[in-house]
Protein backbone atom coordinates (compact mmCIF):
# COMPACT_ATOMS: atom_id res chain seq x y z
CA UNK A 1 71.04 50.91 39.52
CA UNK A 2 71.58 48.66 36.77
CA UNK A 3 74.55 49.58 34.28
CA UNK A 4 75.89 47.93 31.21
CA UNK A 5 79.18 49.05 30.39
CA UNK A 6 80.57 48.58 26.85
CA UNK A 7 84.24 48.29 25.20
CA UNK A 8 86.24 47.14 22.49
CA UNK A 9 85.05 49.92 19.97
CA UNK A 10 87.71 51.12 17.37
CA UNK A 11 89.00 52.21 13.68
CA UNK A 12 90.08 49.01 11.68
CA UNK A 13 90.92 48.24 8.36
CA UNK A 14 88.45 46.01 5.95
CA UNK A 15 88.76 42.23 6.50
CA UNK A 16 90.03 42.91 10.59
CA UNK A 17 88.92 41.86 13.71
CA UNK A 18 87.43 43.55 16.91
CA UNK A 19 86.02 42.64 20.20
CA UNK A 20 83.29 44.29 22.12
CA UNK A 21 82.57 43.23 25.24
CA UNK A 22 79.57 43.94 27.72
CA UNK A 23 79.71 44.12 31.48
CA UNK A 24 76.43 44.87 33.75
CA UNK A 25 76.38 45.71 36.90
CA UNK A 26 73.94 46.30 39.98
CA UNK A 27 73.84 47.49 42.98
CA UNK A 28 76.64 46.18 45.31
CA UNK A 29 77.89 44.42 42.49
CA UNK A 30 75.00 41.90 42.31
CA UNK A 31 71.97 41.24 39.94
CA UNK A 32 69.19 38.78 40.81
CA UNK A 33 69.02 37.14 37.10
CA UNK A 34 69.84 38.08 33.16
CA UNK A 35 67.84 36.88 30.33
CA UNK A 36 68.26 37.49 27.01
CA UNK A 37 72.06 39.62 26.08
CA UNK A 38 72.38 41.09 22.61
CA UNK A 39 74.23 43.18 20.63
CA UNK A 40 72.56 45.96 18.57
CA UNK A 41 74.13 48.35 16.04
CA UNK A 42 72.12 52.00 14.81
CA UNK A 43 73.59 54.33 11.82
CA UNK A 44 72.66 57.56 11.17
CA UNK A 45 69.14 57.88 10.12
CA UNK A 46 68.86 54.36 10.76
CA UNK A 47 67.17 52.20 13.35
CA UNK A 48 68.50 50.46 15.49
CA UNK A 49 69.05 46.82 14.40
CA UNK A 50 69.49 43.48 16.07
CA UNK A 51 73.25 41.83 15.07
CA UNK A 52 73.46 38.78 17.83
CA UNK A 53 71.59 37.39 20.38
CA UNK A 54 72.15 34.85 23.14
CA UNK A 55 69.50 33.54 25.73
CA UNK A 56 70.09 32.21 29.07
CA UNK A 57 68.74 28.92 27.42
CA UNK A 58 68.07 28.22 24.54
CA UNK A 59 69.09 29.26 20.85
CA UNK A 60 71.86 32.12 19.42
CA UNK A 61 70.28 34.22 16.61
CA UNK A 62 72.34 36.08 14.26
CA UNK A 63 71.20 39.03 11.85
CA UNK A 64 71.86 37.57 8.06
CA UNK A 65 74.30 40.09 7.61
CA UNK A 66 76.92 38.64 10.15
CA UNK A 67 76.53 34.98 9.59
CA UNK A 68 79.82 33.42 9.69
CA UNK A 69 81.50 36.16 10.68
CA UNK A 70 80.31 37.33 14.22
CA UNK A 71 80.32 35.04 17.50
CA UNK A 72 78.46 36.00 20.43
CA UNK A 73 79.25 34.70 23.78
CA UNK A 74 78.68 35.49 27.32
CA UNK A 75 79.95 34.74 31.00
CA UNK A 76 77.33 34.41 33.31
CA UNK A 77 78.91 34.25 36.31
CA UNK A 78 80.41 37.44 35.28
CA UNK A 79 77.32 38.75 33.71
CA UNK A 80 79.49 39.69 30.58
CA UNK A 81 78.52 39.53 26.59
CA UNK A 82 81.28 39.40 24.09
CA UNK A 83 81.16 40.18 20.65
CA UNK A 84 84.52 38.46 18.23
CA UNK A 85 83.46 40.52 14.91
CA UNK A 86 86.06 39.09 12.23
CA UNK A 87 86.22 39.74 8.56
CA UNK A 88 84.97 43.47 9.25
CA UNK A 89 83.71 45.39 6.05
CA UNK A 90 82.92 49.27 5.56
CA UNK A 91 79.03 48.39 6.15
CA UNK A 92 79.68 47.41 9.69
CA UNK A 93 80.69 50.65 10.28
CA UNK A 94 78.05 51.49 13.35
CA UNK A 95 77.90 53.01 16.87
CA UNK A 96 77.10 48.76 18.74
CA UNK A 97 75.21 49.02 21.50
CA UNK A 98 74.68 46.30 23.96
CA UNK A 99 71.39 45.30 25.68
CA UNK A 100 70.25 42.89 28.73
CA UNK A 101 67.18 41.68 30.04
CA UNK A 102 67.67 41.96 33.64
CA UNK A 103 66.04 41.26 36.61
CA UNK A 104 68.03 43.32 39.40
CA UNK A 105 66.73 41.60 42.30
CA UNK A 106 64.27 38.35 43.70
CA UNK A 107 61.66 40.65 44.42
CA UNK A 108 62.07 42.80 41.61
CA UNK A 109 58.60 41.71 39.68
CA UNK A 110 59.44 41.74 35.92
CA UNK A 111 62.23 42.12 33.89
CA UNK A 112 63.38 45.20 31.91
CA UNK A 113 65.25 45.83 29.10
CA UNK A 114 68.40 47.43 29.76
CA UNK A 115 70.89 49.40 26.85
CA UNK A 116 74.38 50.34 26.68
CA UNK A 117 76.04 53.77 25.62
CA UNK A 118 77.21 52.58 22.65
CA UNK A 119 80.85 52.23 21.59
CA UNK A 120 81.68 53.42 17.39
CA UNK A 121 83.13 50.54 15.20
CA UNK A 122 84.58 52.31 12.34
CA UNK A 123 85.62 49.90 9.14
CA UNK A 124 87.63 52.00 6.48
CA UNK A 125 88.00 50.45 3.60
């Protein structure tokens, strides 16, 4: 049983910082590979909407509306995604959820996409 496990949610002021973080886990601790990590963020009404993503190879993407202010990293021999939001305004007021391609074992034939529970970043202004 895959699980990613999210943290770093909170109430901050306009113009502060957070950090989310992302930890998956398998069974007995272990998962065969990880492609793609990403963050995600959904508002009420809303759909959800693509803020970072990283790829075991290859390019970071960033939604337009976190340019220069978001960094997305990861760990993979800890199978962890990270989130450093800074310069936080009102309209980044979401419930982030994070999300992993994962392939849980060798034999396992595809990949499948994998979610979060969410954790609530709240931006008052």
């Amino acid at each position: 049983q895959v699980q990613l496990a999210e943290s770093g949610g909170g109430l901050v002021q306009a113009g502060g910082s957070l950090l989310l973080s992302c930890a998956a886990s398998g069974n007995s601790g272990r998962i065969f590979r990880i492609n793609t990590m990403a963050w995600y963020r959904q508002t009420p009404g809303n759909e959800r909407e693509l803020v970072a993503a990283m790829p075991t190879g290859g390019s970071i993407s960033y939604a337009d509306f976190v340019k220069g202010r978001f960094t997305i990293s990861r760990d993979n021999a800890k199978n962890t995604v990270d989130l450093q939001m800074n310069n936080l305004k009102p309209e980044d007021t979401a419930v982030y959820y994070c999300h992993a391609d994962i392939q849980p074992f060798a034999w396992t034939p595809r990949s499948s996409p994998y979610w979060g529970q969410g954790t609530q970043v709240t931006v008052s202004s």
